[in-house]
N, C-alpha and C. Protein backbone atom coordinates (compact mmCIF):
# COMPACT_ATOMS: atom_id res chain seq x y z
N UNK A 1 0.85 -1.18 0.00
CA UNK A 1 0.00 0.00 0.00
C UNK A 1 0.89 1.24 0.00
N UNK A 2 0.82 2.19 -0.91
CA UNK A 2 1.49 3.53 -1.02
C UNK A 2 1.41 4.50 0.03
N UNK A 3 2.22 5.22 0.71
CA UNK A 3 1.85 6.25 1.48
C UNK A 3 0.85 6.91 1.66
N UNK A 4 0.11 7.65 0.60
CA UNK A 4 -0.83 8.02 0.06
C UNK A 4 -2.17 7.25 0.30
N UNK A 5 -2.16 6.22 0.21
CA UNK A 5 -3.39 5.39 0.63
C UNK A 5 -3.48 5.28 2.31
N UNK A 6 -2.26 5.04 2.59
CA UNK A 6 -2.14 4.36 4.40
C UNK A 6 -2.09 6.52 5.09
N UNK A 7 -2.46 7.37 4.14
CA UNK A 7 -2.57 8.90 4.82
C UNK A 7 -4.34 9.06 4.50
N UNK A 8 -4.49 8.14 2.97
CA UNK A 8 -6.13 8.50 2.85
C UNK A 8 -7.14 7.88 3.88
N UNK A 9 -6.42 6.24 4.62
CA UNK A 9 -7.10 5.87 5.33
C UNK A 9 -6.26 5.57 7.02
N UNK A 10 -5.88 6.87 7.63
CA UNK A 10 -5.95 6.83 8.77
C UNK A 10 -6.68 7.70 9.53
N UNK A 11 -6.42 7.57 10.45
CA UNK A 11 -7.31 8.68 11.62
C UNK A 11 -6.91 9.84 11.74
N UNK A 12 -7.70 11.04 10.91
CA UNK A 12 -7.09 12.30 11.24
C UNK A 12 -6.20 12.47 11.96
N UNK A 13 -6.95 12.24 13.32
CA UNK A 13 -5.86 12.93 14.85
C UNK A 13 -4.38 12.14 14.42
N UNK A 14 -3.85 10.91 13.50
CA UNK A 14 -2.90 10.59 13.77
C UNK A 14 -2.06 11.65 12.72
N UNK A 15 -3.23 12.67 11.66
CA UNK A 15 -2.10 13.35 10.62
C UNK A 15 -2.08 14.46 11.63
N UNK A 16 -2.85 15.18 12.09
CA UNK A 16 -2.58 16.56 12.60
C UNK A 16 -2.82 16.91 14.00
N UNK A 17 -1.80 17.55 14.64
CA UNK A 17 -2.34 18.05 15.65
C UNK A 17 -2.85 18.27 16.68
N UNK A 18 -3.97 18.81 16.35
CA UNK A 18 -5.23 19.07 16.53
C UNK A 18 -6.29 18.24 17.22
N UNK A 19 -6.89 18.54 18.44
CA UNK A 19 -8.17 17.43 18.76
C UNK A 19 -9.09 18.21 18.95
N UNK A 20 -10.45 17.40 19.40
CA UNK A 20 -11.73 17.98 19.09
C UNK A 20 -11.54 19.56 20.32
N UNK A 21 -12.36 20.30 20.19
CA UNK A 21 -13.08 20.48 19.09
C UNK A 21 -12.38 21.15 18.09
N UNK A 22 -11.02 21.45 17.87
CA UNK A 22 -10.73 22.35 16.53
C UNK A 22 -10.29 20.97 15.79
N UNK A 23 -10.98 19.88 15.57
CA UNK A 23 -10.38 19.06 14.46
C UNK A 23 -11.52 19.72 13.09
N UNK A 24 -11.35 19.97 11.95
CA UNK A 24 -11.73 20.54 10.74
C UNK A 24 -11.48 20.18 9.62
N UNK A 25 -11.10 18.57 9.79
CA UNK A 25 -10.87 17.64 8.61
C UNK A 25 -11.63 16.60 9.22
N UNK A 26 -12.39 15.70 8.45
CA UNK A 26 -13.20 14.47 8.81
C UNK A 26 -12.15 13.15 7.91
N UNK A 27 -11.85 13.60 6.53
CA UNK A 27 -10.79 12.42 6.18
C UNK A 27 -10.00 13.20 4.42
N UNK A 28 -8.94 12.98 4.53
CA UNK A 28 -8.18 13.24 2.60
C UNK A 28 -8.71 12.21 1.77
N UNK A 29 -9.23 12.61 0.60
CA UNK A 29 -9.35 12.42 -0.17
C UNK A 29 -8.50 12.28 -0.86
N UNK A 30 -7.34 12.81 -1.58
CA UNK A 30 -6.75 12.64 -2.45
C UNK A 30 -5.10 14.08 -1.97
N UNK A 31 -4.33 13.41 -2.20
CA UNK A 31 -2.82 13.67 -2.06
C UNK A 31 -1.67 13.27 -2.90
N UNK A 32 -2.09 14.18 -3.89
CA UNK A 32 -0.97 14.18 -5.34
C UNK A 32 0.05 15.38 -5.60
N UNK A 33 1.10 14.55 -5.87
CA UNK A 33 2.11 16.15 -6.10
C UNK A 33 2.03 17.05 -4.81
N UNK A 34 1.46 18.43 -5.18
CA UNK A 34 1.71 19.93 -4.32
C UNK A 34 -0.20 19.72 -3.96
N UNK A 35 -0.49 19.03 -4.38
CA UNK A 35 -1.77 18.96 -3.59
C UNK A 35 -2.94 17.92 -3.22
N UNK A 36 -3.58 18.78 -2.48
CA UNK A 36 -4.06 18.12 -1.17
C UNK A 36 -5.88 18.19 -1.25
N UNK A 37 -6.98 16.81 -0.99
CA UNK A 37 -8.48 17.37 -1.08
C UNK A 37 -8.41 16.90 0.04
N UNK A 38 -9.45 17.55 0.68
CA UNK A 38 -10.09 16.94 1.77
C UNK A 38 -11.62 17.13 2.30
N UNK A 39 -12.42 16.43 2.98
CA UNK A 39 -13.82 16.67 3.39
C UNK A 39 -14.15 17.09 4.84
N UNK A 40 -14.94 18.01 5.01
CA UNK A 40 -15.48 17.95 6.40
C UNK A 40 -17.21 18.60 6.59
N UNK A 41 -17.59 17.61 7.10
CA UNK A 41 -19.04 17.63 7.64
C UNK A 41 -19.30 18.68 8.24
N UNK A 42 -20.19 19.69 8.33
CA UNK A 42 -20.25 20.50 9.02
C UNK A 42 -21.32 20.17 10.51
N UNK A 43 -20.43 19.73 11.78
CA UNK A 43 -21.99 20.18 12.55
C UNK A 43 -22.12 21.13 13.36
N UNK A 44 -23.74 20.12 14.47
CA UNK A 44 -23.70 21.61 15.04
C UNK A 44 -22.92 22.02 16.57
N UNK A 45 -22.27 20.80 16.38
CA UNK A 45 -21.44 21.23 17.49
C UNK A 45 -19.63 21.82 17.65
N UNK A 46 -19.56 21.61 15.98
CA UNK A 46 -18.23 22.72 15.78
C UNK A 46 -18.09 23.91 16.39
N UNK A 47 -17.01 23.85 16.39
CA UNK A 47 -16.60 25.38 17.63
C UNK A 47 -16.78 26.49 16.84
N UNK A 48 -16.56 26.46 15.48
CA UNK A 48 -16.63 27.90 14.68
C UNK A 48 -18.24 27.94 14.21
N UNK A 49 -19.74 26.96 14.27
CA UNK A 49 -20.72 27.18 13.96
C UNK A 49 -21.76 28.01 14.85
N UNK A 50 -21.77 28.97 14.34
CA UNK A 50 -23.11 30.24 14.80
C UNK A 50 -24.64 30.50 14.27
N UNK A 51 -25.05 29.93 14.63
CA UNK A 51 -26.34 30.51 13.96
C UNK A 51 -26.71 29.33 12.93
N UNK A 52 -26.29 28.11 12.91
CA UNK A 52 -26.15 26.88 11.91
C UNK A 52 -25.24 27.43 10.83
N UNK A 53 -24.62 28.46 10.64
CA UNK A 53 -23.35 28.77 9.81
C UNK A 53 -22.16 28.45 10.11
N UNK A 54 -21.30 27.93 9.22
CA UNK A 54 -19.62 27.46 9.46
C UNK A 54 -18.93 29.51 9.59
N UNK A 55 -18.73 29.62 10.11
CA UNK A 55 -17.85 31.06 10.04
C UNK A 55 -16.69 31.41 8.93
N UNK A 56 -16.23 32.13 8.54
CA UNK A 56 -15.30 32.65 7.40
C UNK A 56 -14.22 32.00 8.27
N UNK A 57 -13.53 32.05 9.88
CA UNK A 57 -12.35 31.56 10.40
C UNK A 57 -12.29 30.02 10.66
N UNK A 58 -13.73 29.41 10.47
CA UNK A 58 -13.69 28.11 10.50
C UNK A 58 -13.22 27.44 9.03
N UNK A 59 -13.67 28.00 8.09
CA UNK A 59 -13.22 27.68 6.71
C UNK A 59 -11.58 27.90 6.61
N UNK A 60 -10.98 29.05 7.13
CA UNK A 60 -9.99 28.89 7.13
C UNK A 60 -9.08 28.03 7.79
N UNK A 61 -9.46 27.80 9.07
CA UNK A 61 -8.64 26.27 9.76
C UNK A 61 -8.58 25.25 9.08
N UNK A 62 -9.81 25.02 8.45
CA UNK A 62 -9.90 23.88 7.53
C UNK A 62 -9.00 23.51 6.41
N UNK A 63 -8.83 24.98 5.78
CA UNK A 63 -7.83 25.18 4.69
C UNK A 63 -6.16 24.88 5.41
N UNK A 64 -6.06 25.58 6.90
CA UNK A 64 -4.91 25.14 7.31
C UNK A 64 -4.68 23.79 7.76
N UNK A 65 -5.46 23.09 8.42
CA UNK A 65 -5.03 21.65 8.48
C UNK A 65 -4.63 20.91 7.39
N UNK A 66 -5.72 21.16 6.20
CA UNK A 66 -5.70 20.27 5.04
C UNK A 66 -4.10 20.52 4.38
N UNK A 67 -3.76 21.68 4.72
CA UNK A 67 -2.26 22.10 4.32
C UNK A 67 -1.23 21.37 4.81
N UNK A 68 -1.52 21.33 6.72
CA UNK A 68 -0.69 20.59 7.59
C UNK A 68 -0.58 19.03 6.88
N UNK A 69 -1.76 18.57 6.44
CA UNK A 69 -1.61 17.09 6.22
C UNK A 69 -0.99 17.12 4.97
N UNK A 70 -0.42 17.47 3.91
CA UNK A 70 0.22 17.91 3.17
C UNK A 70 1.63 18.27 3.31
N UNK A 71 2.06 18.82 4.62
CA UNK A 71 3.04 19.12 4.94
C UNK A 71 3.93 17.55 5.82
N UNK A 72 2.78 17.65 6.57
CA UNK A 72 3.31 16.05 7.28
C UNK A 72 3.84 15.05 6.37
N UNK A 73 3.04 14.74 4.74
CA UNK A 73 3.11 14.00 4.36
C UNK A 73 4.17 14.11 3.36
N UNK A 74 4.26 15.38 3.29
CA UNK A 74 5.77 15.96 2.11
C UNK A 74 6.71 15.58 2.93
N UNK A 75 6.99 15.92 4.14
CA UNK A 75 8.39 15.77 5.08
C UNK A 75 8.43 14.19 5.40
N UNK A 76 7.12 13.39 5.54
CA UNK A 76 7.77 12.08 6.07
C UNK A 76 8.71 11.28 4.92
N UNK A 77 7.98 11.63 3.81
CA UNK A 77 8.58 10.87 2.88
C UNK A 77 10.18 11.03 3.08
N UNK A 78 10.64 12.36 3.49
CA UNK A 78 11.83 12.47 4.00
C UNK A 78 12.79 12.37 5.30
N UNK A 79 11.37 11.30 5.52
CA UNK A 79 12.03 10.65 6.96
C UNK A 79 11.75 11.84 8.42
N UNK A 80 11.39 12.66 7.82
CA UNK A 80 11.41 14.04 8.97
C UNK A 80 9.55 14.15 8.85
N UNK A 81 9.40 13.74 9.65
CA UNK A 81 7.82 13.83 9.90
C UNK A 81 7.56 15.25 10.53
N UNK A 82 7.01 16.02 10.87
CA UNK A 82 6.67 17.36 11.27
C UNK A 82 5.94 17.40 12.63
N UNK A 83 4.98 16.44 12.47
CA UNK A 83 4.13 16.06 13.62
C UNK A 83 3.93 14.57 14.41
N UNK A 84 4.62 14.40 15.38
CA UNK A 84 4.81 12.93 15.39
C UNK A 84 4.93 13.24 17.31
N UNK A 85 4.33 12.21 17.85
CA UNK A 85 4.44 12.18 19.62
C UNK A 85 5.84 12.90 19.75
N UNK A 86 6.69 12.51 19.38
CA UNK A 86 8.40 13.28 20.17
C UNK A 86 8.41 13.67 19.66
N UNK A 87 7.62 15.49 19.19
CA UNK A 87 7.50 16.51 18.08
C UNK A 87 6.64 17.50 19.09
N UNK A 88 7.03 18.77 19.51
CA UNK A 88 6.07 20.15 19.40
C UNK A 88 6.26 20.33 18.56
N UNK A 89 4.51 20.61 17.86
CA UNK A 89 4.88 21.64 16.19
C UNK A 89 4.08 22.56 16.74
N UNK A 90 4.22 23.91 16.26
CA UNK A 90 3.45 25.25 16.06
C UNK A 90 2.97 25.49 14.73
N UNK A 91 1.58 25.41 14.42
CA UNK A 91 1.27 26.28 12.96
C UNK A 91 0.31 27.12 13.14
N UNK A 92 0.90 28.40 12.24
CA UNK A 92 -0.35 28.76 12.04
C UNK A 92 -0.21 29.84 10.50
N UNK A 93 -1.49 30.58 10.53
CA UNK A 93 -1.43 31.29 9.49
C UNK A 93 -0.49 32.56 9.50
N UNK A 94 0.18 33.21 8.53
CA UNK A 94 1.26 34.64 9.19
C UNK A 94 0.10 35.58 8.39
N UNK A 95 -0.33 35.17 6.89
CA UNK A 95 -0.40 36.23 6.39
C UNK A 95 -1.65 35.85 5.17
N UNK A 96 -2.77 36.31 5.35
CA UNK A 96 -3.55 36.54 4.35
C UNK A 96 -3.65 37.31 3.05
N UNK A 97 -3.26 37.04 2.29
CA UNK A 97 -3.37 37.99 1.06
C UNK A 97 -4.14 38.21 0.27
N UNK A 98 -5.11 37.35 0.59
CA UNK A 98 -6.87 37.17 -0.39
C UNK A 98 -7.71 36.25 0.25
N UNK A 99 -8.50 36.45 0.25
CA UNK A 99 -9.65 36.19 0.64
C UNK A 99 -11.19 36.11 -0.32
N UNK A 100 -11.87 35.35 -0.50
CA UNK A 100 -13.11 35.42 -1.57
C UNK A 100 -14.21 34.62 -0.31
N UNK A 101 -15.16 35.42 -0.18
CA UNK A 101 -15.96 34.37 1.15
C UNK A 101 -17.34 34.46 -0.46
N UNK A 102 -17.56 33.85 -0.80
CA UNK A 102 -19.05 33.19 -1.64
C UNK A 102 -19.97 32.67 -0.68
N UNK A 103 -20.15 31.86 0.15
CA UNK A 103 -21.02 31.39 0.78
C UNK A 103 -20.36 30.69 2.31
N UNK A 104 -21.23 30.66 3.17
CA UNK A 104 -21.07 29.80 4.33
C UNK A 104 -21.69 29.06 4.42
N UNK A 105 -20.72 27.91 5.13
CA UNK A 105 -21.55 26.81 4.82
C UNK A 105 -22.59 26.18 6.18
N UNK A 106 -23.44 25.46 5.73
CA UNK A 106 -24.55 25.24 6.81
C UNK A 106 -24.25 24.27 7.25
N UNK A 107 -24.76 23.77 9.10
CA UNK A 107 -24.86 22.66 9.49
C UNK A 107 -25.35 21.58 8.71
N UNK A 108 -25.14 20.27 8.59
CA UNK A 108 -24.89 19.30 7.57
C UNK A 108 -24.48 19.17 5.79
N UNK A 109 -23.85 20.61 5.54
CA UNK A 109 -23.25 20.76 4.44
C UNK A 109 -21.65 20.03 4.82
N UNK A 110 -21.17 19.46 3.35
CA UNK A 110 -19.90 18.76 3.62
C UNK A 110 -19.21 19.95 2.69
N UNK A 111 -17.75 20.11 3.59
CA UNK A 111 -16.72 20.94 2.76
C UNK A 111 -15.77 20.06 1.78
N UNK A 112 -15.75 20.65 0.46
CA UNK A 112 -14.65 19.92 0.17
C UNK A 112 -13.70 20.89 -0.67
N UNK A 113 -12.06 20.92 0.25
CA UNK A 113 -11.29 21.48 0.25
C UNK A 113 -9.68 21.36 -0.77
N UNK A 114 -9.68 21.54 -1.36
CA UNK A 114 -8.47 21.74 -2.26
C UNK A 114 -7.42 22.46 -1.87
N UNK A 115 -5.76 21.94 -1.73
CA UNK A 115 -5.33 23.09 -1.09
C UNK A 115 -3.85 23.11 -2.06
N UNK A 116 -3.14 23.55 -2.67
CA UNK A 116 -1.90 23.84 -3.65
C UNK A 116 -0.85 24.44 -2.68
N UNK A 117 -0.06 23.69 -2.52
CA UNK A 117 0.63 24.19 -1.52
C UNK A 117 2.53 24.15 -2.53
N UNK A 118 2.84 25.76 -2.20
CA UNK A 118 4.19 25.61 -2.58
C UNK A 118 5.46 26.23 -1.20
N UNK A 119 6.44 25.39 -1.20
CA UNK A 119 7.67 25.47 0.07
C UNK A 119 8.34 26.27 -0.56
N UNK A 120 8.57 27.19 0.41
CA UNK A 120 9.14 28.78 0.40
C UNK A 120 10.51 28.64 1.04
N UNK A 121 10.51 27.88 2.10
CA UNK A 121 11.42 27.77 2.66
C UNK A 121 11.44 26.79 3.77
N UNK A 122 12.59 25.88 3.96
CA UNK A 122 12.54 24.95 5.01
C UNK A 122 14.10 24.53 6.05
N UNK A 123 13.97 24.18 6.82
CA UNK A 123 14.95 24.03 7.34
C UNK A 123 14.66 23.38 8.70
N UNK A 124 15.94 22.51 9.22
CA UNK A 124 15.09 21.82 10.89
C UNK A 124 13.80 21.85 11.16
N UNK A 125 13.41 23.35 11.80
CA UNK A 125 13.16 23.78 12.67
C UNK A 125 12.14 24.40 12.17
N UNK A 126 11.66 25.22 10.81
CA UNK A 126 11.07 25.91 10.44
C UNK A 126 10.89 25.53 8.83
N UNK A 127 9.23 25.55 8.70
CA UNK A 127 9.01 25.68 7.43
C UNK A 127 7.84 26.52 7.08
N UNK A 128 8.09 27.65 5.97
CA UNK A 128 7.02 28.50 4.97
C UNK A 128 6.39 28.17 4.05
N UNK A 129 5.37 28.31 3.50
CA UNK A 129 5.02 27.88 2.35
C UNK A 129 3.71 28.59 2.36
N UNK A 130 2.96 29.17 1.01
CA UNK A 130 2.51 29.33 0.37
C UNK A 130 1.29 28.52 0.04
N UNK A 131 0.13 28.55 0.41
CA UNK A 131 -0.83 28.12 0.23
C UNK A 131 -2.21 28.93 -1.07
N UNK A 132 -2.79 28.15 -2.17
CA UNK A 132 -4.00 28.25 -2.58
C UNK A 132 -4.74 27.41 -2.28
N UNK A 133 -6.08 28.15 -2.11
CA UNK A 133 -6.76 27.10 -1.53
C UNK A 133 -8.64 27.39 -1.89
N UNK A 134 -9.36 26.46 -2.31
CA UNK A 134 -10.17 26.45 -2.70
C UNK A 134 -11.67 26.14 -1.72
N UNK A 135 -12.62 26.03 -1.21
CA UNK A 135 -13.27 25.26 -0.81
C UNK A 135 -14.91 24.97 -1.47
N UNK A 136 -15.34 23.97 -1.54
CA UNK A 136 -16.48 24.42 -2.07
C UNK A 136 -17.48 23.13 -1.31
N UNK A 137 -19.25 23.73 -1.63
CA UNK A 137 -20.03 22.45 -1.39
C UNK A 137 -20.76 22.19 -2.28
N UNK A 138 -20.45 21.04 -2.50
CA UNK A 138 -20.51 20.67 -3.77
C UNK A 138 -20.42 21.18 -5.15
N UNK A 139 -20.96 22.00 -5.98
CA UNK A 139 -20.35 22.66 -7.47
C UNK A 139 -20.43 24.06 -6.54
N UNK A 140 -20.30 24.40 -5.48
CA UNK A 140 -20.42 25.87 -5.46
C UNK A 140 -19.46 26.40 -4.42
N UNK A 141 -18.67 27.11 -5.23
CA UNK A 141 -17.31 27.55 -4.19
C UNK A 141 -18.08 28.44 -2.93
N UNK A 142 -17.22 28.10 -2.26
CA UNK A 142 -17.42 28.80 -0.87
C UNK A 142 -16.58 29.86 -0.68
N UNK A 143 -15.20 29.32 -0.63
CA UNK A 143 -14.40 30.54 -0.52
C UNK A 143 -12.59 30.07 -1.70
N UNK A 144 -12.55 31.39 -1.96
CA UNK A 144 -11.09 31.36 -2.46
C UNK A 144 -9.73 31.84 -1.89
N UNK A 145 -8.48 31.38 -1.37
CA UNK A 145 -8.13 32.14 -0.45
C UNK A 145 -6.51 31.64 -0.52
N UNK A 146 -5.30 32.91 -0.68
CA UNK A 146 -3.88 32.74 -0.80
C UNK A 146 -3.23 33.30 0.55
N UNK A 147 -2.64 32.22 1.12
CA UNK A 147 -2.25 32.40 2.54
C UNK A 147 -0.54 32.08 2.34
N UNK A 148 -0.03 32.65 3.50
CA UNK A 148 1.62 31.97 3.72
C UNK A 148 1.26 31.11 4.86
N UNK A 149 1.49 30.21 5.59
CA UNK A 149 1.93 29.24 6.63
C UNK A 149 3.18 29.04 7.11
N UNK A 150 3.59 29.50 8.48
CA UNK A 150 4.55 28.97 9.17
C UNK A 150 3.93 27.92 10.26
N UNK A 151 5.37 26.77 10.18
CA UNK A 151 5.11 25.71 10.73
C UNK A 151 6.61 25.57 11.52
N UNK A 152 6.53 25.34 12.51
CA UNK A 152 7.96 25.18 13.64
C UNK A 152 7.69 24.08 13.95
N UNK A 153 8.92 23.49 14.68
CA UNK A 153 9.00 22.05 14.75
C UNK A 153 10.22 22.02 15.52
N UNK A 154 9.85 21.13 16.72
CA UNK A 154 11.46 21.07 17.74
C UNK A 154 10.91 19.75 18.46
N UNK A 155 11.59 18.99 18.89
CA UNK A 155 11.67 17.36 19.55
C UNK A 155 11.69 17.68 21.31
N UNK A 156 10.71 17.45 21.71
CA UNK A 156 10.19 17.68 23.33
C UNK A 156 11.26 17.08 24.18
């Protein structure tokens, strides 16, 4: 089984991070090249849902995890996993440069997220990169959105 398959079918929590309630990936879909799909259910007990709406900052976590799992999965191949038990990582967003909000999405709408990710820069301890990122439900984009990501990384 290819990497790629044994990342499409594990348990989120083992790619990122993150536990409930800011988990904002339900499972990847697909992880080719510089990019990354992924799905998430919207309910109503997500931390970013108001009013049965997903929020503009909940869409964006989403876009950043789906990145993280992307990132995890670019570095293991190089033996340097990013996020792993004997790993603090820090991520987050530095810098928004666009933004397109089209719609929010509703309690039991599923997201599905596209994310193009290019490495700016890497080293030990620190990696940049450049994110596009798409989301939509079903034929109808939600949001369009070009971010940078820093991600730190040091062994506990």
């Amino acid at each position: 089984m290819s990497l790629e398959n044994n990342v499409a079918l594990a348990p989120i929590t083992t790619l990122i991070p993150h536990r409930e309630p800011m988990v904002m990936v339900d499972r990847v879909v697909l992880l080719d090249g510089l990019q990354t799909q992924t799905s998430f259910l919207v309910t109503p007990g997500c931390l970013f849902v108001s009013d049965g709406e997903l929020s503009e900052m909940g869409m964006l976590e989403n876009i950043a995890q789906t990145s993280f799992i992307f990132l995890n999965h670019y570095f293991a191949e190089q033996a340097h996993l990013m996020w792993a038990q004997d790993k603090e990582t820090l991520g987050f967003i530095s810098t928004v440069t666009s933004v397109e909000v089209l719609a929010l999405p509703r309690v039991g709408q599923t997201l599905e997220t596209t994310t193009d990710t290019e490495l700016v820069f890497t080293s030990d301890l620190l990696k940049i990169c450049n994110i596009e990122a798409n989301i939509r439900i079903g034929q109808v984009v939600a949001m369009r959105t070009r971010m940078k990501m820093l991600l730190q990384t040091r062994d506990r």
